[in-house]
N, C-alpha and C. Protein backbone atom coordinates (compact mmCIF):
# COMPACT_ATOMS: atom_id res chain seq x y z
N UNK A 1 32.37 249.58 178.28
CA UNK A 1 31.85 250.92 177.99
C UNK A 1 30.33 250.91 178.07
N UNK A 2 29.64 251.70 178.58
CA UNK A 2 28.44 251.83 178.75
C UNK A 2 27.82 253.60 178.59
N UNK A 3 27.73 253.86 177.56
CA UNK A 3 27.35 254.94 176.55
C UNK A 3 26.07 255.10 176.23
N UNK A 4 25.23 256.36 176.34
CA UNK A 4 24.25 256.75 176.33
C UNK A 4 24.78 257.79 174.56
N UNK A 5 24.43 258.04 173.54
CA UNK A 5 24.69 258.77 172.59
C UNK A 5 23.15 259.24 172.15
N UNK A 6 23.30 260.83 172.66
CA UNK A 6 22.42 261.76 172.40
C UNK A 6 22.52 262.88 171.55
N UNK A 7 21.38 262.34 170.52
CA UNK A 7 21.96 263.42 169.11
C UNK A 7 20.76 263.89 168.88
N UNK A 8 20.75 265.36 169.05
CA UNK A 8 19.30 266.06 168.30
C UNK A 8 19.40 266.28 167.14
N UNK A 9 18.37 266.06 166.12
CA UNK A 9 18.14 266.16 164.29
C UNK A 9 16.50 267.45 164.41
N UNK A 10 17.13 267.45 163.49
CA UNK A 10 15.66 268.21 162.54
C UNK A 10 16.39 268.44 161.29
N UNK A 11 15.51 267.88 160.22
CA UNK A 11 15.54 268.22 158.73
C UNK A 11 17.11 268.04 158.21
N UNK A 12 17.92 266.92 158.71
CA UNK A 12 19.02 266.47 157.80
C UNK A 12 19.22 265.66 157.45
N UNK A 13 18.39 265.13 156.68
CA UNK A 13 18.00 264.36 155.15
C UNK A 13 19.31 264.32 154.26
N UNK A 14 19.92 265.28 154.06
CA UNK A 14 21.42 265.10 153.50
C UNK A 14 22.32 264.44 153.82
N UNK A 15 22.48 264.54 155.13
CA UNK A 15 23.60 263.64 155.77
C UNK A 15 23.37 263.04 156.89
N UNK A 16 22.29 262.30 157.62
CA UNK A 16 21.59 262.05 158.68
C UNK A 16 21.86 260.64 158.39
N UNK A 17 22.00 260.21 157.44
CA UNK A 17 22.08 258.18 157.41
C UNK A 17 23.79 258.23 158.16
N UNK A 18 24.67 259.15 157.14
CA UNK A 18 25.92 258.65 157.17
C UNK A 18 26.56 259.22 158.55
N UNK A 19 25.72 260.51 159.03
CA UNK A 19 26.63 260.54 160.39
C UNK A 19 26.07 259.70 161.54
N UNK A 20 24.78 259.31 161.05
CA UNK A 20 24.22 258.45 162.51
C UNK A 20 25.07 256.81 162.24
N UNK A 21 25.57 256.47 161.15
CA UNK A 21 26.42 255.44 160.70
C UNK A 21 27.41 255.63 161.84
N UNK A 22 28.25 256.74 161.30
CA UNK A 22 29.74 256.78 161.52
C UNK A 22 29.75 256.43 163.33
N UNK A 23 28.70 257.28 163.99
CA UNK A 23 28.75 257.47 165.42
C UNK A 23 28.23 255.89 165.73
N UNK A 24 27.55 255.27 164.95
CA UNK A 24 26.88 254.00 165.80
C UNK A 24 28.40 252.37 165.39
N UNK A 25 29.20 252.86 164.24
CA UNK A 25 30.47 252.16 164.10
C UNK A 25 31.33 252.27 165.10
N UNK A 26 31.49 253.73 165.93
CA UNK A 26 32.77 254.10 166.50
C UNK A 26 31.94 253.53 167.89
N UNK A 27 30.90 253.88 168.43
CA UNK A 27 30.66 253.76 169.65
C UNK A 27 29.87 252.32 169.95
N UNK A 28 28.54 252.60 169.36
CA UNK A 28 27.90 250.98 169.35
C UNK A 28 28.49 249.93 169.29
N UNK A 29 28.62 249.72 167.94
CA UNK A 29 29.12 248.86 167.41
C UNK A 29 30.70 247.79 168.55
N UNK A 30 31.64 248.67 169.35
CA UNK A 30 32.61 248.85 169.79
C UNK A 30 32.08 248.17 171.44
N UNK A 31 30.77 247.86 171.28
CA UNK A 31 30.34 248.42 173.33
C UNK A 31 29.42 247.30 173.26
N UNK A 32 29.24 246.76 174.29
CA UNK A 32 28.17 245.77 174.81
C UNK A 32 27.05 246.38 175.23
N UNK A 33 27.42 247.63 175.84
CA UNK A 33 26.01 248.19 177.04
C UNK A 33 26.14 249.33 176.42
N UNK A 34 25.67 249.79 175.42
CA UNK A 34 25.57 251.27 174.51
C UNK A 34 24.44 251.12 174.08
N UNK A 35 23.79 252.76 174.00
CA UNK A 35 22.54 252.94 173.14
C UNK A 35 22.40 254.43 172.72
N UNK A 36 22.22 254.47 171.12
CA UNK A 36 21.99 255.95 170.54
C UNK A 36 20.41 256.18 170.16
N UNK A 37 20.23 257.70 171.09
CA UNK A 37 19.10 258.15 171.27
C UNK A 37 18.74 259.08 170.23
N UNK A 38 18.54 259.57 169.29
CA UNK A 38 18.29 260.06 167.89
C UNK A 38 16.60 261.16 168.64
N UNK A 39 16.95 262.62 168.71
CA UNK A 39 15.86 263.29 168.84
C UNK A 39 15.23 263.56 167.75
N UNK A 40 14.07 263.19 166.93
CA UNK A 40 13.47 263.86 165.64
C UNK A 40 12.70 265.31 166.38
N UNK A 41 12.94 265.88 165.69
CA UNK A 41 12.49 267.55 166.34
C UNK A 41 11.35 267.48 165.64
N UNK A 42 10.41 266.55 164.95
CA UNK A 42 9.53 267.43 163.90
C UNK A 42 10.19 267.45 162.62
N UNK A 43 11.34 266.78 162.21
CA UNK A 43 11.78 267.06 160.87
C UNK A 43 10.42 266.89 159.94
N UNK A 44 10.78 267.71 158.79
CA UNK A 44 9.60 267.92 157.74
C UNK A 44 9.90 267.83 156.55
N UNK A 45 11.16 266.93 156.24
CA UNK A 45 11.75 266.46 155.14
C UNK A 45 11.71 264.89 154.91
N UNK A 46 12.71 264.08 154.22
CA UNK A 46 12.92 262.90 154.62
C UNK A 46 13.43 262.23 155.59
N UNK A 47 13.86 263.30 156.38
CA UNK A 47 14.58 262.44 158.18
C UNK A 47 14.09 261.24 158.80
N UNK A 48 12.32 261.82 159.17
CA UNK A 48 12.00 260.65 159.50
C UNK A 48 11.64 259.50 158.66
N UNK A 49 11.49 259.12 157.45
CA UNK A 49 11.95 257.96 156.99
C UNK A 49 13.01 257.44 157.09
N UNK A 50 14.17 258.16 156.75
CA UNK A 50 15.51 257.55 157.08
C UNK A 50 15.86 257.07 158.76
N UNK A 51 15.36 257.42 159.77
CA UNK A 51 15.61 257.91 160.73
C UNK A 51 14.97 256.20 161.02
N UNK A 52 13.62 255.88 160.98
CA UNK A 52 12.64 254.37 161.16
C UNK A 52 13.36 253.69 160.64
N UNK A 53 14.06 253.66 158.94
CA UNK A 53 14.99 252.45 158.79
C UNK A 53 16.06 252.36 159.47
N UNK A 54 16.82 253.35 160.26
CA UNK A 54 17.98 253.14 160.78
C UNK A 54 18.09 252.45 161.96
N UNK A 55 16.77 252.79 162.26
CA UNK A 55 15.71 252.37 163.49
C UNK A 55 15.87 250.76 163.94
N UNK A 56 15.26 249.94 162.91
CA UNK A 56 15.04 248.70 162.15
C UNK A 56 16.20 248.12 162.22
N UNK A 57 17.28 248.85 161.31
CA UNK A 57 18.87 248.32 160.81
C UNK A 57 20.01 248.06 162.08
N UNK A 58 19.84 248.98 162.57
CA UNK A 58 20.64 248.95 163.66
C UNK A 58 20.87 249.15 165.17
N UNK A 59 21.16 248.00 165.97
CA UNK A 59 21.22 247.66 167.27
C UNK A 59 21.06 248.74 168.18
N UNK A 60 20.43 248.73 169.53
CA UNK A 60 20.18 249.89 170.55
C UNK A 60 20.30 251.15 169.70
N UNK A 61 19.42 251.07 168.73
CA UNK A 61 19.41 252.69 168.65
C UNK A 61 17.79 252.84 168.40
N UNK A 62 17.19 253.83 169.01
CA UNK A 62 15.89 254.45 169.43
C UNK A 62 15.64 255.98 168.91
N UNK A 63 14.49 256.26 168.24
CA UNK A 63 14.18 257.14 167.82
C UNK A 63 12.88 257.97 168.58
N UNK A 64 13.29 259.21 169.35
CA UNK A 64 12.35 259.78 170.16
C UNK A 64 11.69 260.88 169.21
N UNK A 65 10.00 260.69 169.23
CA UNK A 65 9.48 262.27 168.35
C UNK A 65 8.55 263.38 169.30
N UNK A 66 8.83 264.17 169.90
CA UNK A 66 7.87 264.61 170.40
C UNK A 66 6.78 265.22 169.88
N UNK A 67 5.69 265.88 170.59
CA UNK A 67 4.63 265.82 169.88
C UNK A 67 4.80 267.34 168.96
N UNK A 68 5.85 268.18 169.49
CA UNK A 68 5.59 269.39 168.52
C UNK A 68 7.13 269.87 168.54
N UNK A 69 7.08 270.39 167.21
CA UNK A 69 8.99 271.34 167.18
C UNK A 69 9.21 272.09 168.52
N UNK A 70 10.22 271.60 169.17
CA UNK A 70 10.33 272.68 170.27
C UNK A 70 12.12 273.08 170.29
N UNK A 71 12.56 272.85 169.80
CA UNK A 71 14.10 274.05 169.58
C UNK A 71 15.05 272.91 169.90
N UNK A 72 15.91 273.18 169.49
CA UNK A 72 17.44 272.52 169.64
C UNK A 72 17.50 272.20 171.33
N UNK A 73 17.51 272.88 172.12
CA UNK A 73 17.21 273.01 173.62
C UNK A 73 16.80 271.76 174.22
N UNK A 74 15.65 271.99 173.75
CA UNK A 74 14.40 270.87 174.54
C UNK A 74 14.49 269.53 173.89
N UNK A 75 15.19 269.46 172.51
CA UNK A 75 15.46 268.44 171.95
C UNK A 75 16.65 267.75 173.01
N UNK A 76 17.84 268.09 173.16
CA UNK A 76 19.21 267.96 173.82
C UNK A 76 18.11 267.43 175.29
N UNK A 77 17.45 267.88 175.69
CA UNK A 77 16.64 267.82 177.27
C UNK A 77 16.08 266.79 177.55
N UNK A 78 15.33 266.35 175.86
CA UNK A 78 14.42 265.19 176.02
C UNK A 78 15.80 264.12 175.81
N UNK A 79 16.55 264.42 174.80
CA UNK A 79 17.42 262.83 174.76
C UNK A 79 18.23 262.53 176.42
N UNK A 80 18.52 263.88 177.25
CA UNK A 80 19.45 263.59 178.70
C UNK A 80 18.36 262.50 179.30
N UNK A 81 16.62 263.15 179.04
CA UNK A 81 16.22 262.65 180.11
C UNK A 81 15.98 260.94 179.73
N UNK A 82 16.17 260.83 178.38
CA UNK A 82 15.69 258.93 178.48
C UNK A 82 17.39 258.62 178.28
N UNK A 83 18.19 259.11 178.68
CA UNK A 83 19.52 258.44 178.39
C UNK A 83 19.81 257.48 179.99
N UNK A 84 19.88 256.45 179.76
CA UNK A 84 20.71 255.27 180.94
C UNK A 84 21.52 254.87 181.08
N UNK A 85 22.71 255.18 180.20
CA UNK A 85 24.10 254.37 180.60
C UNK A 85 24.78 255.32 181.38
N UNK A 86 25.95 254.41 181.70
CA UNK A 86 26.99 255.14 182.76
C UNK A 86 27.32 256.38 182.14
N UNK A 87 27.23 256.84 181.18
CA UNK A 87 28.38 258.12 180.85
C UNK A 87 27.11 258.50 179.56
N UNK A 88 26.79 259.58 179.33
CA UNK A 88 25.89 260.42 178.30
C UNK A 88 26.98 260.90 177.27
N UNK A 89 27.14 260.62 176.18
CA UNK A 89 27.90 261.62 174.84
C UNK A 89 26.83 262.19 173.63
N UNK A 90 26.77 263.53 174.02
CA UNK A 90 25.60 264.41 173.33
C UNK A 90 26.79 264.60 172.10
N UNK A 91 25.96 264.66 171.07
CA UNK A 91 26.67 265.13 169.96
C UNK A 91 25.61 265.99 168.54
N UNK A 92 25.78 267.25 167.81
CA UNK A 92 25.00 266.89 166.99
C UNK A 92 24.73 266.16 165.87
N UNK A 93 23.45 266.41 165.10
CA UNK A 93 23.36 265.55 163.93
C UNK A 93 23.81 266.07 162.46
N UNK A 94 25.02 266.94 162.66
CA UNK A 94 24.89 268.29 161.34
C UNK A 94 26.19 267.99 160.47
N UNK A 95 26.93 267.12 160.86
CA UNK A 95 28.13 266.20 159.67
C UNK A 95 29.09 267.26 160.40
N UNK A 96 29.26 268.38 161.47
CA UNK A 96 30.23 269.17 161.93
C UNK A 96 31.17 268.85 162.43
N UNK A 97 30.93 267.32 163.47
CA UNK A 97 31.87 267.07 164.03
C UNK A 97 32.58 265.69 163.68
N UNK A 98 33.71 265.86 163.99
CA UNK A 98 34.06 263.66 163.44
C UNK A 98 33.58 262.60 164.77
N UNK A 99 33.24 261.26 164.71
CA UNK A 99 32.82 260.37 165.01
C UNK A 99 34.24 259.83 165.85
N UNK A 100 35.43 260.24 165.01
CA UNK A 100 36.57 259.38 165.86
C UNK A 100 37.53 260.31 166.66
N UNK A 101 36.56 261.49 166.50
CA UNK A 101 37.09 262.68 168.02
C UNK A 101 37.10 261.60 169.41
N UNK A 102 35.39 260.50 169.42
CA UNK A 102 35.40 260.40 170.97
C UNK A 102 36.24 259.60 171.68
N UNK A 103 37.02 259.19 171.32
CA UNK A 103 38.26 258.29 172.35
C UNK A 103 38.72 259.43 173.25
N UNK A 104 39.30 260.68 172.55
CA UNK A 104 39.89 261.78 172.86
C UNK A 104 39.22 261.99 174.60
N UNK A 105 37.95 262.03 174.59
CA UNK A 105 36.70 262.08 175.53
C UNK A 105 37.01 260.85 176.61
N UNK A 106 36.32 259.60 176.00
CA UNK A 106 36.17 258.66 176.47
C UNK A 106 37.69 258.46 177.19
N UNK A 107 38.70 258.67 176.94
CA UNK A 107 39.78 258.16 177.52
C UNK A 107 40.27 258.90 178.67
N UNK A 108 39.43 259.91 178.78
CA UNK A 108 39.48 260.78 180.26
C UNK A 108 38.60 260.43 181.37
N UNK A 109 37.45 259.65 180.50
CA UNK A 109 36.16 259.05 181.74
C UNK A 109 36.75 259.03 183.47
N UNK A 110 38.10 258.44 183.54
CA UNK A 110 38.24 257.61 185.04
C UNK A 110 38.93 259.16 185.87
N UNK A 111 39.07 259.68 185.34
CA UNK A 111 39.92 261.36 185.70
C UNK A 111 38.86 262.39 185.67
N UNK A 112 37.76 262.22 184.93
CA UNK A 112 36.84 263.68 184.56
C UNK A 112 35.33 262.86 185.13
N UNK A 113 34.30 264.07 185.06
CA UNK A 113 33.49 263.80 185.29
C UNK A 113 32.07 264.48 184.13
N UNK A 114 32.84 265.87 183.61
CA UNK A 114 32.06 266.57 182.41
C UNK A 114 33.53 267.05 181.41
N UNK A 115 33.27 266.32 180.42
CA UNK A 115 34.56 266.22 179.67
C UNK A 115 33.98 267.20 177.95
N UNK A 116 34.16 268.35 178.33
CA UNK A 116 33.66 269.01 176.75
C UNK A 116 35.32 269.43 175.72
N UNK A 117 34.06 269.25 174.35
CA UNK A 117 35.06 269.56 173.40
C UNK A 117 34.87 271.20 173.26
N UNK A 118 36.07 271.81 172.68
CA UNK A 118 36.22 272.74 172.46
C UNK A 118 36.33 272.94 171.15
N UNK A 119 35.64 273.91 169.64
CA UNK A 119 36.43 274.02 168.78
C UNK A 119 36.97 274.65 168.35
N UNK A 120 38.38 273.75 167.68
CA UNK A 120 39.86 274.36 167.27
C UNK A 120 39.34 274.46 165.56
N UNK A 121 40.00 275.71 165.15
CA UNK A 121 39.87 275.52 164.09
C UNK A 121 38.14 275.67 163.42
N UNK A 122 37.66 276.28 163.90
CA UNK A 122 36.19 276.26 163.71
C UNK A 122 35.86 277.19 162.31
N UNK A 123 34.74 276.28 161.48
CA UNK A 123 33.98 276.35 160.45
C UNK A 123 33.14 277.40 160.67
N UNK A 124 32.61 278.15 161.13
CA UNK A 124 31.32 278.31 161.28
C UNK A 124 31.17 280.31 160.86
N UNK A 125 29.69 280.57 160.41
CA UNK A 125 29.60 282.24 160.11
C UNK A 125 30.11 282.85 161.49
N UNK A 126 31.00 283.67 160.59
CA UNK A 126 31.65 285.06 161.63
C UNK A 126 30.78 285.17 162.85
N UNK A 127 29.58 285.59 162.67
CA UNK A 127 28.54 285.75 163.90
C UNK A 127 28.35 284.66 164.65
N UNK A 128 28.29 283.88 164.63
CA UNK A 128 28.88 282.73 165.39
C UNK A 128 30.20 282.76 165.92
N UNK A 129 31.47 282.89 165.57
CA UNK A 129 32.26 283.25 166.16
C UNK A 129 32.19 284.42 167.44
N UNK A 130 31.64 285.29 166.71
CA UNK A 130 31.58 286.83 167.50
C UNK A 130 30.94 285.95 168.97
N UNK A 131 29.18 286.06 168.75
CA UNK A 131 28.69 285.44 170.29
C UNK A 131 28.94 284.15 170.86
N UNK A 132 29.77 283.33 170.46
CA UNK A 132 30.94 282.58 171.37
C UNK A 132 32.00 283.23 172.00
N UNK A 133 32.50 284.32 171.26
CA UNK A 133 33.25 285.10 172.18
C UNK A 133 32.72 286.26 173.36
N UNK A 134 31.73 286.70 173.04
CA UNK A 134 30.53 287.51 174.10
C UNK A 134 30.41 286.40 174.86
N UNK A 135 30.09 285.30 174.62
CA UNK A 135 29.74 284.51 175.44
C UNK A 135 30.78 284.24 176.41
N UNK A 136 31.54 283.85 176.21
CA UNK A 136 33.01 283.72 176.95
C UNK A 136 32.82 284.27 177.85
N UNK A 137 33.53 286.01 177.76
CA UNK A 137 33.34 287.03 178.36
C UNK A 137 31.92 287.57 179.52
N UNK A 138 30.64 286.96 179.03
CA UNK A 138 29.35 287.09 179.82
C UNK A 138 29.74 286.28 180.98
N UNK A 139 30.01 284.81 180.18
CA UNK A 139 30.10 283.87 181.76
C UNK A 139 30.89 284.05 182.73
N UNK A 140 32.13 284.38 182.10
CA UNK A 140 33.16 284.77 183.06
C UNK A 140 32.73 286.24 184.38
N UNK A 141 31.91 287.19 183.56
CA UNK A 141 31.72 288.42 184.24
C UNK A 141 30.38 287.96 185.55
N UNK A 142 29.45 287.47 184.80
CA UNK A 142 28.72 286.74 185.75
C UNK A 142 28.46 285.79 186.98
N UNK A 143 29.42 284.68 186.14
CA UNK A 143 29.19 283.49 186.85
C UNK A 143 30.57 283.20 187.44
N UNK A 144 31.62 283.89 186.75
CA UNK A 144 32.61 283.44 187.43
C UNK A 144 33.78 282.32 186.85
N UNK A 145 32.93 281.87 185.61
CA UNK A 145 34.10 280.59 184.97
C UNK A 145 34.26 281.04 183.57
N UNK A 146 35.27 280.50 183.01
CA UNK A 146 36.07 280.61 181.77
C UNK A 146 35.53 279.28 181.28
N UNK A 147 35.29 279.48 180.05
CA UNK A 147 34.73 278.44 179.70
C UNK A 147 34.70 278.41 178.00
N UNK A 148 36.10 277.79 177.47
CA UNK A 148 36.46 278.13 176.13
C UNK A 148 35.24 278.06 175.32
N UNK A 149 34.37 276.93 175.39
CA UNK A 149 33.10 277.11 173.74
C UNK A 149 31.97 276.23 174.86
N UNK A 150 31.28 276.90 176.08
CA UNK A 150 30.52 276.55 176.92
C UNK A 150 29.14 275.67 176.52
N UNK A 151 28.92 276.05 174.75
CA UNK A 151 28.07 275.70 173.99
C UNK A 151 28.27 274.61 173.25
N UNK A 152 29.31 273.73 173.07
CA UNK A 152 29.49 273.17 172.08
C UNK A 152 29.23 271.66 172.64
N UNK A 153 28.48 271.36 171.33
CA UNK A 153 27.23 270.13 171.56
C UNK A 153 28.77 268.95 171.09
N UNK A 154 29.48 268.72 172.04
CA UNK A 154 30.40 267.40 171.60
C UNK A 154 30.63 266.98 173.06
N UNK A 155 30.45 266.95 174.02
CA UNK A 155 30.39 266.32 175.53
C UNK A 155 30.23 265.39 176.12
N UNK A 156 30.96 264.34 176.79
CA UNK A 156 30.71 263.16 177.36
C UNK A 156 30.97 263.39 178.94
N UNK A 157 30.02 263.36 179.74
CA UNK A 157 29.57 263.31 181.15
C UNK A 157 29.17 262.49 182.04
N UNK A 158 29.03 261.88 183.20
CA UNK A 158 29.07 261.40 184.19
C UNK A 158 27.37 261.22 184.22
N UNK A 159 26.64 260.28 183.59
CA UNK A 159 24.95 259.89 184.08
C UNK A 159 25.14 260.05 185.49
N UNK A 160 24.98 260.40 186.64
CA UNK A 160 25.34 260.24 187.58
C UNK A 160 25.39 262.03 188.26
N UNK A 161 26.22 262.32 187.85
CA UNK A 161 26.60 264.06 187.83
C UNK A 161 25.82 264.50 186.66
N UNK A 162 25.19 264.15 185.84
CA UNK A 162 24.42 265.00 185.12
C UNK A 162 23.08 265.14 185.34
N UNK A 163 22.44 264.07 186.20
CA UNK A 163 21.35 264.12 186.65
C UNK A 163 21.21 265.16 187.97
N UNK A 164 22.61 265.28 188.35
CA UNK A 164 22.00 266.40 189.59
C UNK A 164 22.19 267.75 189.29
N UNK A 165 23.14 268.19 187.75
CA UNK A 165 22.88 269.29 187.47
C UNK A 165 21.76 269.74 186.96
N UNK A 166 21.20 268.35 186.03
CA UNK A 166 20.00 268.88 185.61
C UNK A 166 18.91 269.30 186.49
N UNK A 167 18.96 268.93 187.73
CA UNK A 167 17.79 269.20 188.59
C UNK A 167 17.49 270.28 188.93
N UNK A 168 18.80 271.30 188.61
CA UNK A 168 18.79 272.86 188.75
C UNK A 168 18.40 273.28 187.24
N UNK A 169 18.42 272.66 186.37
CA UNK A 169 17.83 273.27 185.07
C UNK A 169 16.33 273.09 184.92
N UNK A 170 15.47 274.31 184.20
CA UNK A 170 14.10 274.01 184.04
C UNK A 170 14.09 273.33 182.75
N UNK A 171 13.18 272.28 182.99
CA UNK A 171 13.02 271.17 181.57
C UNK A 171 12.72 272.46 180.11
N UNK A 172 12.14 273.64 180.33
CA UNK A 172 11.70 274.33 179.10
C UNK A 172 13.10 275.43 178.86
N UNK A 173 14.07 275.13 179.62
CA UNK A 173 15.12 275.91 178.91
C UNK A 173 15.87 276.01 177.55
N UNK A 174 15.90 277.02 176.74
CA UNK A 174 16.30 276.59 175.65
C UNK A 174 17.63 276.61 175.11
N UNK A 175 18.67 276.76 176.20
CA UNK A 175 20.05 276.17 176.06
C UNK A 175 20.75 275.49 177.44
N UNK A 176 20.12 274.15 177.24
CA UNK A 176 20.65 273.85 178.32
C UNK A 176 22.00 273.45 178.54
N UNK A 177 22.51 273.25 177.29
CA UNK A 177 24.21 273.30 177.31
C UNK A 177 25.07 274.30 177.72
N UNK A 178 24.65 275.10 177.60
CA UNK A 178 25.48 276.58 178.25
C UNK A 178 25.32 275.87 179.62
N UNK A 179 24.15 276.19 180.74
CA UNK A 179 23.57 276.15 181.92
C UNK A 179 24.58 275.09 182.57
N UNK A 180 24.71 273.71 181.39
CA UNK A 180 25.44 272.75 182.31
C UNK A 180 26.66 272.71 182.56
N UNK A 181 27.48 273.37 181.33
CA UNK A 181 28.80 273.78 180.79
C UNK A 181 28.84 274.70 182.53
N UNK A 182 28.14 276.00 182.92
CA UNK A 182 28.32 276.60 183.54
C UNK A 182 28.68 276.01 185.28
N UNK A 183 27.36 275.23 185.65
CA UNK A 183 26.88 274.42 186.62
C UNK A 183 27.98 273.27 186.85
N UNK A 184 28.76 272.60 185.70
CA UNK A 184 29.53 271.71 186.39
C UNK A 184 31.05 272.43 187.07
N UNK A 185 30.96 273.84 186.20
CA UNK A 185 32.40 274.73 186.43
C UNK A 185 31.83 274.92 188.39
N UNK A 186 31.00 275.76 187.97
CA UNK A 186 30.66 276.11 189.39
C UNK A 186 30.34 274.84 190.59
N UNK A 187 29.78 274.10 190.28
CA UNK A 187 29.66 273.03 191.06
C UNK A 187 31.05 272.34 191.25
N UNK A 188 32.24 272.60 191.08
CA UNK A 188 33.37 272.23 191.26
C UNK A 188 33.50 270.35 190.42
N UNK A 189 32.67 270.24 189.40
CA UNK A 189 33.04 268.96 189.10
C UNK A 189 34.54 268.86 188.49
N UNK A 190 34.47 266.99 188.35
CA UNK A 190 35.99 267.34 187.53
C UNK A 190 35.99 267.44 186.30
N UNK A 191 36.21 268.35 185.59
CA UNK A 191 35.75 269.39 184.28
C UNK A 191 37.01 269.71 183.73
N UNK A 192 36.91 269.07 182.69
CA UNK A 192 38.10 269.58 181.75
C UNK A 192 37.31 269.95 179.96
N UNK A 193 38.62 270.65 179.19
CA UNK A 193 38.34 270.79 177.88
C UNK A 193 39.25 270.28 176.88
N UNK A 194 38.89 269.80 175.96
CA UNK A 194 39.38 268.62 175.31
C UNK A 194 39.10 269.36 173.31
N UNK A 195 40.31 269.99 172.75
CA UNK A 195 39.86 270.24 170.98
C UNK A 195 39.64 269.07 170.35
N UNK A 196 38.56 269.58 169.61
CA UNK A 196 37.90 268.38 168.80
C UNK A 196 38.01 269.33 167.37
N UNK A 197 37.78 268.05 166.48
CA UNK A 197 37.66 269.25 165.10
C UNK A 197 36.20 269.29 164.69
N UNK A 198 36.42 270.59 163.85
CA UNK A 198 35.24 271.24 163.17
C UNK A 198 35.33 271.16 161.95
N UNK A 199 33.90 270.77 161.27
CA UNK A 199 33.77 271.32 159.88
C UNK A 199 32.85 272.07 158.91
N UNK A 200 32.90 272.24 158.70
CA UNK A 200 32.24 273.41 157.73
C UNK A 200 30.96 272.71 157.39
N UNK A 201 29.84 273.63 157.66
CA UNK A 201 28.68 273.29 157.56
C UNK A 201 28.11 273.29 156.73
N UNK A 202 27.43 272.46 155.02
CA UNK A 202 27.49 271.97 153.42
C UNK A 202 26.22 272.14 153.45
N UNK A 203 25.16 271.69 154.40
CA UNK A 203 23.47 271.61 154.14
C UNK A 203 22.94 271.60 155.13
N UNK A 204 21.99 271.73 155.43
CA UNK A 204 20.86 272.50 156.14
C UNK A 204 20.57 274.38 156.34
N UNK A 205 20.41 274.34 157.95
CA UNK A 205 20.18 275.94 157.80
C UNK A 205 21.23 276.06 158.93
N UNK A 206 21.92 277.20 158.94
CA UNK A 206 23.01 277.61 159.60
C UNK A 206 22.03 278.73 161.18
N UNK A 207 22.65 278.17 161.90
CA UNK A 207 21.68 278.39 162.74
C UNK A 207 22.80 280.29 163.14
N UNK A 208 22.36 281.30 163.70
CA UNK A 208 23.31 282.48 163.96
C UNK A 208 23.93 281.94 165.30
């Protein structure tokens, strides 16, 4: 296995030790040629302390800070662009998703090429629900693809095929997960969707 794990943070000091744990047990830990890329957005809590010891503690994992807050977006942008292994698994840092979803993923690698989760069962404020479903409906009217949760940060992809979608994305976009979700439909990759579970979101800020 050769795993690139790209997780954007800002300000989760609550649960930021134990989910960057869980993901570096299931995947690291498991892999010879793995490395987790940890985006600090600017957190302005205890993150980045926790974030340097985890740093220290545990094997191929790297902590990127850029020089100023720039959005969930550009965070996800900067971890694609220093990611090197064969296969990229973006995930976030918000305790939402489980750690032992990714086999589910990983065990499609030799068949798929952009393998997203979908969520079943989803946690999240009503309004969130609502523009995932606008959303649905936009892409489809637009672009042409169906694309159950086009947004959802749980994805393992092809280093390889993700570098040439990104080349159609501008580095300052601020969702580039939609764009790629869209781009691999249309680009005819081999693209499937895969339910993962959700959970209910306990601390930080709930994004709309």
């Amino acid at each position: 296995m050769s795993v690139s794990i790209v997780m954007p943070c800002y300000n989760e000091g609550e649960v930021i030790e134990a989910v960057i744990r869980s993901y570096h047990k299931e995947i690291i830990e498991k892999t010879t040629d793995s490395e987790f890329i940890i985006i600090d957005d600017c957190s302005t809590d205890n993150t980045p302390e926790i974030l340097d010891k985890l740093q220290k503690e545990l094997s191929n994992t790297k902590v990127i800070r850029p020089d100023s807050n720039g959005g969930h977006g550009k965070a996800i942008r900067l971890g694609y662009d220093n990611a090197t292994k064969d296969y990229v698994f973006q995930v976030d840092s918000d305790n939402q998703f489980n750690a032992d979803d990714f086999p589910k993923l990983y065990n499609l690698r030799s068949e798929f090429d952009f393998i997203l989760g979908f969520r079943v069962n989803r946690n999240d404020p009503i309004s969130r629900l609502i523009l995932t479903r606008i959303l649905r409906v936009i892409n489809f009217i637009i672009f042409g693809v169906w694309i159950k949760d086009a947004n959802c940060p749980y994805r393992l992809i092809k280093r390889e095929k993700l570098l040439v979608l990104l080349d159609e994305i501008d580095k300052q976009a601020h969702t580039p997960n939609i764009m790629l979700s869209i781009l691999a439909k249309k680009r005819n990759l081999k693209f499937t969707e895969v339910p993962v579970s959700h959970n209910e979101r306990k601390t930080g800020f709930v994004f709309a």
